[in-house]
Protein backbone atom coordinates (compact mmCIF):
# COMPACT_ATOMS: atom_id res chain seq x y z
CA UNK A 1 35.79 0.49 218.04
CA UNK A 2 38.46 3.53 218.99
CA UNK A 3 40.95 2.50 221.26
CA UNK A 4 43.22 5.10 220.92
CA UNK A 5 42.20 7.32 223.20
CA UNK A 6 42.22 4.33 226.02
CA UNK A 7 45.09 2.40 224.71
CA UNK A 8 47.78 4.72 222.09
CA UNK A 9 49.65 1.70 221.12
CA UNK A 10 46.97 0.98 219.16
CA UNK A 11 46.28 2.05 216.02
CA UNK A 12 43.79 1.22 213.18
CA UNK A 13 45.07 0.43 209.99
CA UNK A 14 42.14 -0.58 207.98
CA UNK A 15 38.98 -2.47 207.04
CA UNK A 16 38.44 -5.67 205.39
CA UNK A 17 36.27 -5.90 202.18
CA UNK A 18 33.51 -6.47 204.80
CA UNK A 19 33.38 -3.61 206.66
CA UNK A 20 35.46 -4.95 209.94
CA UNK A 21 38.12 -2.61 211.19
CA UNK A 22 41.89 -4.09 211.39
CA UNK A 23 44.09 -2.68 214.02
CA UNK A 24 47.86 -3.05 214.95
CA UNK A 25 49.07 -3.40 218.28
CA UNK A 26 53.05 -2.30 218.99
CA UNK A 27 54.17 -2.95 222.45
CA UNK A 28 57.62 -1.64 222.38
CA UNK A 29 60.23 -2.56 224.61
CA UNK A 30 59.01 -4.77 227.38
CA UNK A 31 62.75 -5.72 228.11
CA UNK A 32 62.62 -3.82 230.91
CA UNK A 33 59.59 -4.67 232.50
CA UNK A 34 60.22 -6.70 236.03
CA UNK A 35 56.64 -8.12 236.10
CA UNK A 36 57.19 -9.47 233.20
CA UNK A 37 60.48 -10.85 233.75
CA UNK A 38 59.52 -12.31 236.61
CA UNK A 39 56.78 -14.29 235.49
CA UNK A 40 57.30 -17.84 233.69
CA UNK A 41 54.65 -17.75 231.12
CA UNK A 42 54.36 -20.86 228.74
CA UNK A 43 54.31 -18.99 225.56
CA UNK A 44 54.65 -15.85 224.03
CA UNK A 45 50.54 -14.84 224.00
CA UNK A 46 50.36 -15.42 226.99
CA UNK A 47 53.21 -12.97 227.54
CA UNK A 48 51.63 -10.24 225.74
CA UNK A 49 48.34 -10.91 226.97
CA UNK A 50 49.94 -9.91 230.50
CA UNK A 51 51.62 -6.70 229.10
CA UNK A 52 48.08 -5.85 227.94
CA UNK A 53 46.01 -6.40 231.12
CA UNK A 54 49.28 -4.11 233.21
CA UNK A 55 47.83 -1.40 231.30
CA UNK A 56 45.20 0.93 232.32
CA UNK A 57 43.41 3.85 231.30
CA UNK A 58 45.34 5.48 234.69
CA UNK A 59 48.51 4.28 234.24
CA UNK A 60 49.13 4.17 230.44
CA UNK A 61 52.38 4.15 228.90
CA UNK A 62 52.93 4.36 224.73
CA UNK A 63 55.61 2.12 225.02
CA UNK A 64 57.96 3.54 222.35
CA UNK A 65 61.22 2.20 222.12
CA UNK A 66 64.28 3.59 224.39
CA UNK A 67 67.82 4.05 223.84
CA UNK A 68 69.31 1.53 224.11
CA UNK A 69 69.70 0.92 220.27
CA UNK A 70 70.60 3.92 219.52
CA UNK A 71 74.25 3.64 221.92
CA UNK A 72 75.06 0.70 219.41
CA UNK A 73 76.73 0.87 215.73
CA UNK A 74 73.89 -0.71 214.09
CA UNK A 75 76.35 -3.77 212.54
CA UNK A 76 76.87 -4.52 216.44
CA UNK A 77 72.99 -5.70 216.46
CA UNK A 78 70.92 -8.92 215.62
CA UNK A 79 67.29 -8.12 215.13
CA UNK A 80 65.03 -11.39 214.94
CA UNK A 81 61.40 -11.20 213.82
CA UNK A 82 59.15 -14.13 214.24
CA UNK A 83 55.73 -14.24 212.98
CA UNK A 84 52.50 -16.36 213.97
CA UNK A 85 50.20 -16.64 210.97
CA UNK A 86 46.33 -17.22 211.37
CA UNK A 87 45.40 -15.91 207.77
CA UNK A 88 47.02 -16.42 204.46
CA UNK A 89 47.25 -12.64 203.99
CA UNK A 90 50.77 -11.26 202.75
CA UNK A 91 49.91 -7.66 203.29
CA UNK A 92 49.33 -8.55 206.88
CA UNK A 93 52.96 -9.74 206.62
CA UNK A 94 54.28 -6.89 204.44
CA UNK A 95 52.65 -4.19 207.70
CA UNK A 96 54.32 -6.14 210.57
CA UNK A 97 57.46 -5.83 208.61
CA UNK A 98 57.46 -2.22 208.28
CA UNK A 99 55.92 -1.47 211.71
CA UNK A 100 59.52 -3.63 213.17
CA UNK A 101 60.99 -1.45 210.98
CA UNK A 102 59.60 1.56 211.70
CA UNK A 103 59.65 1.01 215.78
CA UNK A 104 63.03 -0.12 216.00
CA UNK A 105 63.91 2.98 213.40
CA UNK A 106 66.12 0.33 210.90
CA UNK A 107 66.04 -0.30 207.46
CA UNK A 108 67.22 -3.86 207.38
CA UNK A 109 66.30 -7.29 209.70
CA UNK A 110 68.80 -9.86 210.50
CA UNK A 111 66.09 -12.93 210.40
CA UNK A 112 62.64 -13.37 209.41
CA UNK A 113 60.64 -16.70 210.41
CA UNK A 114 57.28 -17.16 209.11
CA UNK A 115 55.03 -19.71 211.13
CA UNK A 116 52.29 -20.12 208.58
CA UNK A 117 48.68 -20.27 209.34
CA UNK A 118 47.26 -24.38 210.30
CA UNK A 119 45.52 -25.58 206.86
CA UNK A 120 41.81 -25.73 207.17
CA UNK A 121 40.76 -29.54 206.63
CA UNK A 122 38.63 -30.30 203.87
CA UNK A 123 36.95 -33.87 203.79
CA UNK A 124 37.67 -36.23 201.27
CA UNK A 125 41.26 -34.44 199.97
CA UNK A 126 44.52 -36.40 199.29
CA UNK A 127 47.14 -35.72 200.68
CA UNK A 128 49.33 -34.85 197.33
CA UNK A 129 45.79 -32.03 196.74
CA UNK A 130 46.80 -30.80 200.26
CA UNK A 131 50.20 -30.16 199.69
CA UNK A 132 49.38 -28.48 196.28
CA UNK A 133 46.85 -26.60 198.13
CA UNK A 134 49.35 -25.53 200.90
CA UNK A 135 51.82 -24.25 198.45
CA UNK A 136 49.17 -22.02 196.76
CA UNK A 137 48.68 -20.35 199.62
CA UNK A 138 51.69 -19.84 200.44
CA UNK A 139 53.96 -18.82 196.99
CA UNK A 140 52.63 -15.02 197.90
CA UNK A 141 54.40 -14.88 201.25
CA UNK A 142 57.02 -16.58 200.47
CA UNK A 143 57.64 -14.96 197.37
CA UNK A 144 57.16 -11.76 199.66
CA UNK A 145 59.79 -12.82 201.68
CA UNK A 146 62.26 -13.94 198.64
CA UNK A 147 61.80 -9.84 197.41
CA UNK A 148 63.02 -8.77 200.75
CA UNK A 149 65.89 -10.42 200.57
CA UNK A 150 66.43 -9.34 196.84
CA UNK A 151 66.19 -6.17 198.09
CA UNK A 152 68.42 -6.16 201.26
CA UNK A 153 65.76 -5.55 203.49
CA UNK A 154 66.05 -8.85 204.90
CA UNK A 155 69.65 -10.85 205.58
CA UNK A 156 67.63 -14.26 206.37
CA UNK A 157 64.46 -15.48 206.29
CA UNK A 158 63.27 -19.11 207.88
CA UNK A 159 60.05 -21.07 207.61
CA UNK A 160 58.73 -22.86 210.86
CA UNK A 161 57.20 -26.80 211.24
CA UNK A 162 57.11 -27.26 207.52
CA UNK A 163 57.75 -30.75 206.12
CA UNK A 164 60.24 -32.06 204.14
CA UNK A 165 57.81 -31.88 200.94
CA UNK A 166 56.38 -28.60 202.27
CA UNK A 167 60.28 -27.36 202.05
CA UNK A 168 60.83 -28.78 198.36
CA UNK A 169 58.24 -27.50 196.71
CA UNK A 170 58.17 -24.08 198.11
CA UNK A 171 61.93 -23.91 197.81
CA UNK A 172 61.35 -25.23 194.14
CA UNK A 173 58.66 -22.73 193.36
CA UNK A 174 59.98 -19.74 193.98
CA UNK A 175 63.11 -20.56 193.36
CA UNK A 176 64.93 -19.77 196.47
CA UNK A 177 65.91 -22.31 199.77
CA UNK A 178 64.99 -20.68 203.03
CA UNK A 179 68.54 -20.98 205.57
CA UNK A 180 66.36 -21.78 208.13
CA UNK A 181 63.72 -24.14 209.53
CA UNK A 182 62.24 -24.02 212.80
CA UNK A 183 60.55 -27.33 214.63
CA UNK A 184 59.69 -27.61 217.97
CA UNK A 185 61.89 -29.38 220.02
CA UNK A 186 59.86 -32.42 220.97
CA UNK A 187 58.77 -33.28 217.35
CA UNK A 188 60.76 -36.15 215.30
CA UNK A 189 62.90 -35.01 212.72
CA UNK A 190 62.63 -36.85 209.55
CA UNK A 191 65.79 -38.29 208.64
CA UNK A 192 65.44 -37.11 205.20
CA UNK A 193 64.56 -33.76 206.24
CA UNK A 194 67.92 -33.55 208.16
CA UNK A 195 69.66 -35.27 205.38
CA UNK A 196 67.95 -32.81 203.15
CA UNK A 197 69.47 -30.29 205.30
CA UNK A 198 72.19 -30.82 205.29
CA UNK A 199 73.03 -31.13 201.88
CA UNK A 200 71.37 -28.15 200.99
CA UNK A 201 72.90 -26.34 203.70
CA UNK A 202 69.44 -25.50 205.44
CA UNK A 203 69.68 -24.61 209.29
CA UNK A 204 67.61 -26.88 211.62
CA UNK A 205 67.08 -25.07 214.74
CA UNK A 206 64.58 -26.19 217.51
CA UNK A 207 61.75 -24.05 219.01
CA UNK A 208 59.29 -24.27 222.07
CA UNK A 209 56.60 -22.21 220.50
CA UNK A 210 52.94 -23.91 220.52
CA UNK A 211 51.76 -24.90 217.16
CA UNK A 212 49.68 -23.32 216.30
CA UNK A 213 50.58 -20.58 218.79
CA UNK A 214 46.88 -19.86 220.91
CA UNK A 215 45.88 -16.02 220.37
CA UNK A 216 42.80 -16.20 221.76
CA UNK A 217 43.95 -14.90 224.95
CA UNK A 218 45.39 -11.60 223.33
CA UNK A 219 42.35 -10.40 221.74
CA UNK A 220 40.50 -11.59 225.25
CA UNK A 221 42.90 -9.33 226.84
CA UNK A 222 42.47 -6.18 224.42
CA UNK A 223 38.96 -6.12 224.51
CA UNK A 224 38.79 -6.71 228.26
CA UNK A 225 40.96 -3.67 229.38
CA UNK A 226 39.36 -1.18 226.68
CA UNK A 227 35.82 -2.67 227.70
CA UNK A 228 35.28 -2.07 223.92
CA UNK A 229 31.84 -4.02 222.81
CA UNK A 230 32.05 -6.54 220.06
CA UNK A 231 34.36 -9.31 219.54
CA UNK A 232 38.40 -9.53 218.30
CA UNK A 233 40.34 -12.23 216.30
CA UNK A 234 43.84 -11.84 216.67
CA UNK A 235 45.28 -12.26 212.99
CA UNK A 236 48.90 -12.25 213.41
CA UNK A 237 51.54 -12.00 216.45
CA UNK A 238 54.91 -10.97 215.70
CA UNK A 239 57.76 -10.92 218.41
CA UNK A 240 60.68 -9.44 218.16
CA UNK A 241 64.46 -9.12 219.84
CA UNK A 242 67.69 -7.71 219.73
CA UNK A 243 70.86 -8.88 220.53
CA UNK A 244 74.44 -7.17 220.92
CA UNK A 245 76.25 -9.72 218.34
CA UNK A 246 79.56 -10.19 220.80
CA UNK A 247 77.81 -10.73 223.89
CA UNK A 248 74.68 -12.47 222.74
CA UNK A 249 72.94 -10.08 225.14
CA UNK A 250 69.46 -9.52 224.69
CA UNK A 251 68.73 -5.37 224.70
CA UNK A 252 65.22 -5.18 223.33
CA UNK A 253 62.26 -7.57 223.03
CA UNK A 254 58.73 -6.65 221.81
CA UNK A 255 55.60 -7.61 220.07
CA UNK A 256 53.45 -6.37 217.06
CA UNK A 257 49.92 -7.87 216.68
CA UNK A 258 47.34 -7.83 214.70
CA UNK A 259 43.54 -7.98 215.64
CA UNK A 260 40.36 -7.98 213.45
CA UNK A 261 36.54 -7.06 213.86
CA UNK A 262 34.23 -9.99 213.94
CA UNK A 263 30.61 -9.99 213.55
C-alpha cells in the first residue's frame, strides 16, 4: 500500500518479519478544528477516526503543528502522552515516543501513560501463571519507560487499569514505582490498592477511556478514504496534549497511530 501520495501524514516505517508493511499516522494539531470540537464523540478512536474521514484527496492538509508552542518558554508547558497498546512490542512504543517528540519539536515529555495491550486467554492457566505471564511481557516496556526517565527524556511515566499485584511486581521488577495509575472512573478501587497508594506515594487518577480502547474504527477509516485494497490493524494509538501550566489551558491536542498489514 502507498498512501502518501493520497494521505502525507502518513508515512511507512517498516515491515514485520512477515513481509506486512507498518505505517505511522501523525495528525498534528486538531485543536483547532471546529468539526471536531463540536462533535461529542465517546472516545478518542472515534475522534480520530472523524479527523481521518474530513480528509480528502481534494482537500488535504499535512497537519503539521502551528505556533502556538513556539510563543511559550518551553518550562511554561505540560505535554501528556497516552498510549493504547494492542501488541507487546516496545519498539512500537520507543517510535511513538520520538514521533511526539519530533512533531511537537521537544526533547523532553511531562507524562507518559502506558495502557498495555488485553492478555490473550489461555485455557486451563492459574491465575498466579497469568500474572507471571503478564509481567514478562511487560518488563521490556516498562523497563523502556524506567530508561527514559533515567535519561530525562521523560519527567513521569504512569501505567493504566493495572492491579494491585500487576503494580507490585512490575514496580518490584524493575525496580522503579510508576507516580501514576490510571482506572476508569466507574471501576472499584481496591482498598489495598489505594492503601498501597498511598503509602507509596502512587497517584490514583480516574479516566473515561474504554478498556481496551476499540481501534477498529481507525484502520476502517484509513483504508476507506485512501480506497487502498487489503486490510489494516491498528497497533497502537497515542494522543497527545498540551497545556499552558498557569492557566491549565489546553493549546495543542493530537494523535499518533500505528497501523499494520494483514493478510
Amino acid at each position: 500500500m502507498i498512501f502518501q501520495n493520497i494521505m502525507p501524514s502518513i508515512h511507512q516505517l517498516e515491515t514485520t518479519p512477515s513481509g506486512l508493511a507498518q505505517f505511522q499516522l501523525r495528525t498534528g494539531n486538531i485543536n483547532g478544528n471546529l468539526e471536531l470540537k463540536c462533535t461529542n464523540f465517546s472516545n478518542s478512536a472515534e475522534e480520530l477516526a472523524q479527523w481521518i474521514s474530513l480528509q480528502s484527496k481534494d482537500s488535504i492538509m499535512d497537519n503539521t503543528e502551528d505556533d502556538r508552542m513556539a510563543i511559550h518558554a518551553r518550562n511554561d508547558l505540560k505535554v501528556t502522552f497516552k498510549i493504547f497498546m494492542t501488541k507487546w512490542d516496545v519498539g512500537s512504543l520507543e517510535k511513538a515516543i520520538e514521533a511526539l517528540k519530533e512533531e511537537l519539536k521537544i526533547k523532553d515529555i511531562e507524562t507518559v501513560i502506558v495502557a498495555p495491550p488485553p492478555l490473550l486467554h489461555i485455557d486451563g492457566e492459574s491465575e498466579k501463571e497469568k500474572l507471571a505471564r503478564w509481567i514478562d511481557l511487560m518488563f521490556p516496556i516498562y523497563s523502556r519507560l524506567a530508561q527514559y526517565i533515567y535519561y530525562s527524556e521523560v519527567g513521569a511515566i504512569g501505567l493504566a487499569d493495572v492491579s494491585l499485584r500487576q503494580l507490585k511486581k512490575i514496580s518490584k521488577r524493575v525496580a522503579m514505582q510508576p507516580p501514576l495509575v490510571q482506572l476508569h472512573e466507574s471501576s472499584h478501587v481496591d482498598p489495598e490498592l489505594r492503601a498501597f497508594a498511598e503509602e507509596q506515594e502512587v497517584q490514583l487518577l480516574a479516566h473515561v477511556d474504554p478498556v481496551p480502547m476499540p481501534l477498529a474504527g481507525v484502520a476502517h477509516a484509513l483504508t476507506k478514504i485512501t480506497r487502498a485494497a487489503g486490510s489494516l490493524q491498528t497497533t497502537l494509538l497515542g494522543r497527545y496534549t498540551v497545556f499552558i501550566r498557569a492557566r491549565a489551558v489546553m493549546i495543542s491536542k493530537g494523535y499518533i497511530a500505528h497501523l499494520e498489514e494483514t493478510h
